[in-house]
C-alpha atoms as a PDB file:
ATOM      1  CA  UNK A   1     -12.500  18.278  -8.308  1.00  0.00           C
ATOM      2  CA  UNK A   2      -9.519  16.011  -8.651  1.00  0.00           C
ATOM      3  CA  UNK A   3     -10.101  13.088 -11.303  1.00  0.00           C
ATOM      4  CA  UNK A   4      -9.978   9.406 -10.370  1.00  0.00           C
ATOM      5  CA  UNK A   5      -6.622   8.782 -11.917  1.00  0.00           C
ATOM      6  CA  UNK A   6      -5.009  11.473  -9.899  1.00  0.00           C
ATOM      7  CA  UNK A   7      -6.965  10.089  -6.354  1.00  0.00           C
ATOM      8  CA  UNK A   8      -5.478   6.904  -7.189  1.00  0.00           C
ATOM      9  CA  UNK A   9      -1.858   8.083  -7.647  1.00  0.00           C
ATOM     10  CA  UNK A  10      -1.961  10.277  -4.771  1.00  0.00           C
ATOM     11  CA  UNK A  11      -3.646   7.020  -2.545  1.00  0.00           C
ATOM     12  CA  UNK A  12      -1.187   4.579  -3.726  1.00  0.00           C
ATOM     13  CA  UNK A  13       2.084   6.258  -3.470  1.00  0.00           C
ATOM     14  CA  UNK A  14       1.415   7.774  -0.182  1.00  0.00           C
ATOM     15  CA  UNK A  15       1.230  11.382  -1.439  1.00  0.00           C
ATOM     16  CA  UNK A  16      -2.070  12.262   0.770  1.00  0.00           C
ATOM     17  CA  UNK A  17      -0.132  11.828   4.000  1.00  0.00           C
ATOM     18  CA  UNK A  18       2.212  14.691   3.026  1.00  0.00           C
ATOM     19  CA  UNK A  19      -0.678  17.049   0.983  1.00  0.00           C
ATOM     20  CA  UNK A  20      -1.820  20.151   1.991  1.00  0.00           C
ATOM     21  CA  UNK A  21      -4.760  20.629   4.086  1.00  0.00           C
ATOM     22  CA  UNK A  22      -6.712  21.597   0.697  1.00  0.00           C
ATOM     23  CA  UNK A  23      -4.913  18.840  -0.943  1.00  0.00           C
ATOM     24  CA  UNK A  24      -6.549  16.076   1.261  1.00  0.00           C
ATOM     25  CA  UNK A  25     -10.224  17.608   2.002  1.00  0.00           C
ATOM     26  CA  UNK A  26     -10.551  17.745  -2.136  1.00  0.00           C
ATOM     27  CA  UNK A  27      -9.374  14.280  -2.037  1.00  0.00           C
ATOM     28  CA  UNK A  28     -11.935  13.456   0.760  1.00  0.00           C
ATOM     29  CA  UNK A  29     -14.821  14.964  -0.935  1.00  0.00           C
ATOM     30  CA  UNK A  30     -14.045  12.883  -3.821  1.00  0.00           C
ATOM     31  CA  UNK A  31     -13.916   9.521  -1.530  1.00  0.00           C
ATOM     32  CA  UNK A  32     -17.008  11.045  -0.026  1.00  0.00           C
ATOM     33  CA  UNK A  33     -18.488  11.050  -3.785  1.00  0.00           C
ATOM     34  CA  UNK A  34     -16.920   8.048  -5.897  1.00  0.00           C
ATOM     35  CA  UNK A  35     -17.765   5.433  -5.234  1.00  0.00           C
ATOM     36  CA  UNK A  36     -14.932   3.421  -7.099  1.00  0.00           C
ATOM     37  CA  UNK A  37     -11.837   5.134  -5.579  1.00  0.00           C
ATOM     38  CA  UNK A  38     -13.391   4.555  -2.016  1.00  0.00           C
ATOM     39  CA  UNK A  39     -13.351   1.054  -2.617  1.00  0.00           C
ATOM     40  CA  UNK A  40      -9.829   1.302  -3.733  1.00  0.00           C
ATOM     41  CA  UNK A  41      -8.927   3.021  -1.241  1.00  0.00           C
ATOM     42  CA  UNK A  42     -10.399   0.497   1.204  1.00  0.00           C
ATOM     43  CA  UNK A  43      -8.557  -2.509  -0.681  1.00  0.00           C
ATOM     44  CA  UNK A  44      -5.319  -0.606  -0.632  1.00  0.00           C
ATOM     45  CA  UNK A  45      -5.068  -0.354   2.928  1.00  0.00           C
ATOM     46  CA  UNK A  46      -6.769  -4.308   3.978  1.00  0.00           C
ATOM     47  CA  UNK A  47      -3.900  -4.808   1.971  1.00  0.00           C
ATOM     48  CA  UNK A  48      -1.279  -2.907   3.338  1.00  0.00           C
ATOM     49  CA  UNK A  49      -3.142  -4.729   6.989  1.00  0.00           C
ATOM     50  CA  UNK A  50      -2.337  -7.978   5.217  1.00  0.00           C
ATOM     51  CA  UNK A  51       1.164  -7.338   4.290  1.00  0.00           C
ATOM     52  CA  UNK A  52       2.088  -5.937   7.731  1.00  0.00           C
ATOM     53  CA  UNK A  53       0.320  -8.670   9.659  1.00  0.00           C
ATOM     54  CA  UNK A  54       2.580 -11.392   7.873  1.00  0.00           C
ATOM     55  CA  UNK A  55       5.598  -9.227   7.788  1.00  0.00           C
ATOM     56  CA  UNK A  56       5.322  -9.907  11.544  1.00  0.00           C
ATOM     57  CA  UNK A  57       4.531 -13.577  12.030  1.00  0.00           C
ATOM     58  CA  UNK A  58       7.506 -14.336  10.175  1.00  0.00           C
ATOM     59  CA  UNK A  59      10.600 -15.015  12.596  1.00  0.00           C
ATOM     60  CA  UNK A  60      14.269 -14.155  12.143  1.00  0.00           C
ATOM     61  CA  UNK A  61      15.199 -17.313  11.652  1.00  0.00           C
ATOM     62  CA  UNK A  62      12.974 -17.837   9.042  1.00  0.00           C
ATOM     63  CA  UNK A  63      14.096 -14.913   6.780  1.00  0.00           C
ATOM     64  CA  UNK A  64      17.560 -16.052   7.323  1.00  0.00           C
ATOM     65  CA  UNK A  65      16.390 -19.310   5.885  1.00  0.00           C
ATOM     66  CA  UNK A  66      14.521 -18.200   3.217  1.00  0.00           C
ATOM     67  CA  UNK A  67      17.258 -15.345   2.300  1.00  0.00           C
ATOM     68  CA  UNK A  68      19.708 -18.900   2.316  1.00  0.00           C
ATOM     69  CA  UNK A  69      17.706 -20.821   0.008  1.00  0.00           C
ATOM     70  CA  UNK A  70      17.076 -17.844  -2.416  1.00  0.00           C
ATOM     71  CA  UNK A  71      20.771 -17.203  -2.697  1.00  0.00           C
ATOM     72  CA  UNK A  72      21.391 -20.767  -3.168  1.00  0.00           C
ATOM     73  CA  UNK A  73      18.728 -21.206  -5.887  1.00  0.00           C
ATOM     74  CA  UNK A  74      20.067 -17.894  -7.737  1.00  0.00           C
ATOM     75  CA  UNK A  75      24.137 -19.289  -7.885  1.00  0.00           C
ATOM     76  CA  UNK A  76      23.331 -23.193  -7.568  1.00  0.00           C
ATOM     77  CA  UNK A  77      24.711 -23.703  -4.481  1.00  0.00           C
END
């Protein structure tokens, strides 16, 4: 059975969506089991939800502005 700490590697940088099919049914069964890492797993991807939901409200013309100001901040314009 896979530990926590490698479930939570493997979760967080994306490695499950490239495993084998053994790969991701051990890492099932131990979502299926721990409690813990489910949770993190759940967290992980609200958060991901979060990140892309913004990502998206923001317009063009806002990064542009915000990219300005951030350059402008970092050489004292």
């Amino acid at each position: 059975m896979l530990s926590c700490a490698e479930v939570v590697r493997q979760i967080a940088s994306d490695e499950a969506v490239n495993a084998s099919f053994a790969e991701k049914l051990r890492l099932r069964i131990h979502l299926a089991i721990c409690k813990h890492c489910s949770e993190f797993a759940w967290q992980l991807r609200g958060m991901g939800k979060a990140v892309k939901d913004a990502s998206t409200a923001v317009s063009d013309l806002e990064v542009v502005q915000a990219r300005t100001r951030i350059m402008d901040g970092i050489f004292g314009r």
